[in-house]
N, C-alpha and C. Protein backbone atom coordinates (compact mmCIF):
# COMPACT_ATOMS: atom_id res chain seq x y z
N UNK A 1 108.45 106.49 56.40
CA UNK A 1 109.00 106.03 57.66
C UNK A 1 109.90 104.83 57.39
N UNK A 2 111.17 104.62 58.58
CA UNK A 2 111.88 103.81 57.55
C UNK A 2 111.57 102.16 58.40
N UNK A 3 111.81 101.47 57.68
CA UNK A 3 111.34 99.83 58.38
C UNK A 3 112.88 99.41 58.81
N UNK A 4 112.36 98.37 59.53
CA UNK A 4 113.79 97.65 60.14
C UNK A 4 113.57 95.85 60.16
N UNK A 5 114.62 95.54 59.87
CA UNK A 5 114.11 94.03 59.95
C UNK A 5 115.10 93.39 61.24
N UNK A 6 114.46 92.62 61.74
CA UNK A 6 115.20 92.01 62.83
C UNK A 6 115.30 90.53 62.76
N UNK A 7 116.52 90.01 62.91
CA UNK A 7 116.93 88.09 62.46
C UNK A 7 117.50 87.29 63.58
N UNK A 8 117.06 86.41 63.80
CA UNK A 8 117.44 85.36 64.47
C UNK A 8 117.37 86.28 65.86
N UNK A 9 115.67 86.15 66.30
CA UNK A 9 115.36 86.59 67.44
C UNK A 9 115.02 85.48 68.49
N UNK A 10 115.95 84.56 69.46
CA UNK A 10 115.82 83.50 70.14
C UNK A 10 114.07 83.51 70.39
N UNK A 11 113.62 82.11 70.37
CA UNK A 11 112.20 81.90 70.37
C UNK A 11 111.76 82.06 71.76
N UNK A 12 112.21 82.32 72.49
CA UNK A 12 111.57 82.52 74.16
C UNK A 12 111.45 83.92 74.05
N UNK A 13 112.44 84.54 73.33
CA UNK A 13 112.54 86.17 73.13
C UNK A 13 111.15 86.62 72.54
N UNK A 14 110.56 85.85 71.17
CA UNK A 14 109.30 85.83 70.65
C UNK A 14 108.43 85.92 70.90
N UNK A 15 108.55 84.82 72.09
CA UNK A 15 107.13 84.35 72.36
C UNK A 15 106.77 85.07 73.40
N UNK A 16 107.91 85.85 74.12
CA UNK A 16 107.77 86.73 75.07
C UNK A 16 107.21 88.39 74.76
N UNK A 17 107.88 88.53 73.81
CA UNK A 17 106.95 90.06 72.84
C UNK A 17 106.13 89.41 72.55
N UNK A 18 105.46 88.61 72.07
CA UNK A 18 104.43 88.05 72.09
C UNK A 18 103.10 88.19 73.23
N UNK A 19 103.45 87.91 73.74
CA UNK A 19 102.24 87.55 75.30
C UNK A 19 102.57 89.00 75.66
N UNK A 20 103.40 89.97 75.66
CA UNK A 20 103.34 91.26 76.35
C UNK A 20 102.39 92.02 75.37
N UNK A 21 102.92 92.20 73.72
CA UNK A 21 101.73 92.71 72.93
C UNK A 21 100.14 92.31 73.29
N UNK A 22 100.10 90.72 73.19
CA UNK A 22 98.42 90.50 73.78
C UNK A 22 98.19 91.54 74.94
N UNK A 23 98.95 91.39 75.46
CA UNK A 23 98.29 91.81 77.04
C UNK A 23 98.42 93.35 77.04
N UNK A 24 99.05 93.72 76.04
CA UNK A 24 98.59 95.64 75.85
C UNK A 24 98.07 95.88 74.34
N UNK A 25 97.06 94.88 73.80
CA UNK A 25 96.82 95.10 72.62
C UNK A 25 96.94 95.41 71.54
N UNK A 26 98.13 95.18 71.77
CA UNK A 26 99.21 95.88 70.19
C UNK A 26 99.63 94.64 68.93
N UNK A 27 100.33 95.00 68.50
CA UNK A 27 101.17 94.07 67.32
C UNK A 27 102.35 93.66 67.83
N UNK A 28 102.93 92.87 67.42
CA UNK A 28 104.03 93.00 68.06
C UNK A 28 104.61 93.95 67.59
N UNK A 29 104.73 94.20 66.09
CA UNK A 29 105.64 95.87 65.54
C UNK A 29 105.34 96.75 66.44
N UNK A 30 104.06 96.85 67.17
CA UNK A 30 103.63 98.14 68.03
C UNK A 30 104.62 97.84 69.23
N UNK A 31 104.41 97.05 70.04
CA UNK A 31 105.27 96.32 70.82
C UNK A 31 106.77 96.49 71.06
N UNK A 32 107.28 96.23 70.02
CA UNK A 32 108.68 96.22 69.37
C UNK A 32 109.01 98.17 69.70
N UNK A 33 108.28 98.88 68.82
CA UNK A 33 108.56 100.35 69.00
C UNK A 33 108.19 100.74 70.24
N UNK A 34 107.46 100.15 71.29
CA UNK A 34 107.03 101.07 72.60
C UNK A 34 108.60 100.32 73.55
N UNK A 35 108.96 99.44 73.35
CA UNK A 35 109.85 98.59 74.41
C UNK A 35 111.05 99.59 73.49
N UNK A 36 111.46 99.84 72.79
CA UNK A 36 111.98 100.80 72.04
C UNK A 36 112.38 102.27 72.39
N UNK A 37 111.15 102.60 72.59
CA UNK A 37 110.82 104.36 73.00
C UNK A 37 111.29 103.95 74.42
N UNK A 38 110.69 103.09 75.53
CA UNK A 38 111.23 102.88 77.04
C UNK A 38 112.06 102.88 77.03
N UNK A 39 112.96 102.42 76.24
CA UNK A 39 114.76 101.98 76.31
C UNK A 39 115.35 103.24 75.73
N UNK A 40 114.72 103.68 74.95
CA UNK A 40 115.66 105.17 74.39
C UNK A 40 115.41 106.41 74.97
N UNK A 41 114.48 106.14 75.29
CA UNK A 41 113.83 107.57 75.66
C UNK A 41 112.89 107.77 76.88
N UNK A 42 113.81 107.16 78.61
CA UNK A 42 112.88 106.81 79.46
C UNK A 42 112.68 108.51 79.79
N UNK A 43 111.47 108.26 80.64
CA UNK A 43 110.33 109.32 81.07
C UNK A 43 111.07 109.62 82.46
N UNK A 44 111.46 111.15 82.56
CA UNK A 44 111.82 112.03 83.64
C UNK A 44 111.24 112.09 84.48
N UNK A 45 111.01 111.51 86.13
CA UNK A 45 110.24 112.15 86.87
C UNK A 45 110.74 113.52 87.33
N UNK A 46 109.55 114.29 87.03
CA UNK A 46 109.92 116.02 88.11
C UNK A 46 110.18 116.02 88.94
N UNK A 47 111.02 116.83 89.60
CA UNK A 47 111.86 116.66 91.03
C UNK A 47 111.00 117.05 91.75
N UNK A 48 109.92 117.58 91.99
CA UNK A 48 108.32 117.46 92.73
C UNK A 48 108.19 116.41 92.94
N UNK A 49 107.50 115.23 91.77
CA UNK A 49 107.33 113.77 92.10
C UNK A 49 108.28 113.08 93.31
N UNK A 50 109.34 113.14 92.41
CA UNK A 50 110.07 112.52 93.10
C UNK A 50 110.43 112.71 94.75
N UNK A 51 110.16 114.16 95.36
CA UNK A 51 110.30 114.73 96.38
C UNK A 51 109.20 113.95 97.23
N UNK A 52 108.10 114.00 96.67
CA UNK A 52 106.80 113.65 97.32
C UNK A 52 106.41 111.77 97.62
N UNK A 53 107.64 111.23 96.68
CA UNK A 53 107.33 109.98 96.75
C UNK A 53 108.59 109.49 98.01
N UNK A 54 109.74 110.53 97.88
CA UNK A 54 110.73 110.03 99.36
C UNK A 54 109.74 110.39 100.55
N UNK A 55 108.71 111.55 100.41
CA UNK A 55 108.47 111.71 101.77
C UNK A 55 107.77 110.61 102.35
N UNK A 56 107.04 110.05 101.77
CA UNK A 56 106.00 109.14 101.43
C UNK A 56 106.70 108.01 102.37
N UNK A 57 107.77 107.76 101.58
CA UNK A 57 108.76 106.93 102.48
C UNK A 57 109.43 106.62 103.44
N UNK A 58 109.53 108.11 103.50
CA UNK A 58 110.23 108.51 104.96
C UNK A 58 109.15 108.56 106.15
N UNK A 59 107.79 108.76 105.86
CA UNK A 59 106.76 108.75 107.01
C UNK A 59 106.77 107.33 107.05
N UNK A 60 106.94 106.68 106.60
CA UNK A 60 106.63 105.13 106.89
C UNK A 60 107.60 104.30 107.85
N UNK A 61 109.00 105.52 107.90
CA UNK A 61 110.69 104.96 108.73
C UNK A 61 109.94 105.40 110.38
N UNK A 62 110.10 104.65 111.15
CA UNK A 62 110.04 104.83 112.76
C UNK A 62 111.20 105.77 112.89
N UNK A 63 111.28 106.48 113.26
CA UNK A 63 112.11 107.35 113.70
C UNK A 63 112.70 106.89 115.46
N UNK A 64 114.09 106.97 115.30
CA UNK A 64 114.68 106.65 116.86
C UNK A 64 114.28 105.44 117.17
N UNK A 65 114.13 104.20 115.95
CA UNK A 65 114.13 102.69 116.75
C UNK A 65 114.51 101.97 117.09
N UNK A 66 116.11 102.42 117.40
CA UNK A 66 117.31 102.07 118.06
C UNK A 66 117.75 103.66 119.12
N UNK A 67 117.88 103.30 120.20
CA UNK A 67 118.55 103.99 121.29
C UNK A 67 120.20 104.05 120.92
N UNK A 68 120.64 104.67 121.15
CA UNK A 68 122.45 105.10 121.54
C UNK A 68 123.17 104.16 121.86
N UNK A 69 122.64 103.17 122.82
CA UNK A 69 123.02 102.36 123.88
C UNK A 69 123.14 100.94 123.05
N UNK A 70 121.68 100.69 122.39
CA UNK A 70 121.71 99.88 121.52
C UNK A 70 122.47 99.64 120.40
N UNK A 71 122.78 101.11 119.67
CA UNK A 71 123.62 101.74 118.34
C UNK A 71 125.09 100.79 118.62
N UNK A 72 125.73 101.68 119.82
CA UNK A 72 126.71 101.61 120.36
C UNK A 72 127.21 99.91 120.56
N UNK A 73 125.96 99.19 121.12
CA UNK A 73 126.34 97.38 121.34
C UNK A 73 126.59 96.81 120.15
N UNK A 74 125.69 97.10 119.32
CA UNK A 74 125.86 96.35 117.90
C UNK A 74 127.23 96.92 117.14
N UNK A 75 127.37 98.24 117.36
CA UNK A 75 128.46 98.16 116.64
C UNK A 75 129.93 97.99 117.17
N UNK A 76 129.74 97.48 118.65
CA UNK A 76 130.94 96.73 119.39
C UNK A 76 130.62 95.51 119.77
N UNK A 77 129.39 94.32 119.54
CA UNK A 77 129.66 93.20 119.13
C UNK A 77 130.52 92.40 118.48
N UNK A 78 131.24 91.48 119.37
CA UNK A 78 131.98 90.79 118.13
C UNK A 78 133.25 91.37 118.22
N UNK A 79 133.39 92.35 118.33
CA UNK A 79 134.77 92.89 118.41
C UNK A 79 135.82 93.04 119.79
N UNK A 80 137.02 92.46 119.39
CA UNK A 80 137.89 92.12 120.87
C UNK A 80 137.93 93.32 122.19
């Protein structure tokens, strides 16, 4: 497998792969290759998922919470 070396990685940058490896138990090399794989190779949601997560959304929109009348004022506010 082939290695890679990486130089003059700003120290906030470090210390930041740093505290993310702790907190998913890795190395940072582990670390380094998963933030890696996310960036190269993000994960497809199925157009199922994705269908099911607008509806999701859309039940949550009030439907008709502006009247015509109302529509109509706001968008002739303001104007001569």
């Amino acid at each position: 497998m082939p290695a890679l070396t990486i130089k003059n990685i700003p120290d906030d940058l470090y210390n930041e792969l740093k505290v993310v490896a702790e907190q998913h138990h890795r190395s940072i090399n582990s670390e380094v290759i998963m933030c890696l794989k996310r960036s190269l190779f993000p994960q497809k949601v199925p157009s199922k998922d994705r269908l099911t997560e607008i509806r999701a959304l859309r039940s949550q929109i009030t439907p008709n919470a502006f009247t015509d009348e109302e529509i109509e004022h706001a968008i002739n506010e303001g104007r001569p």
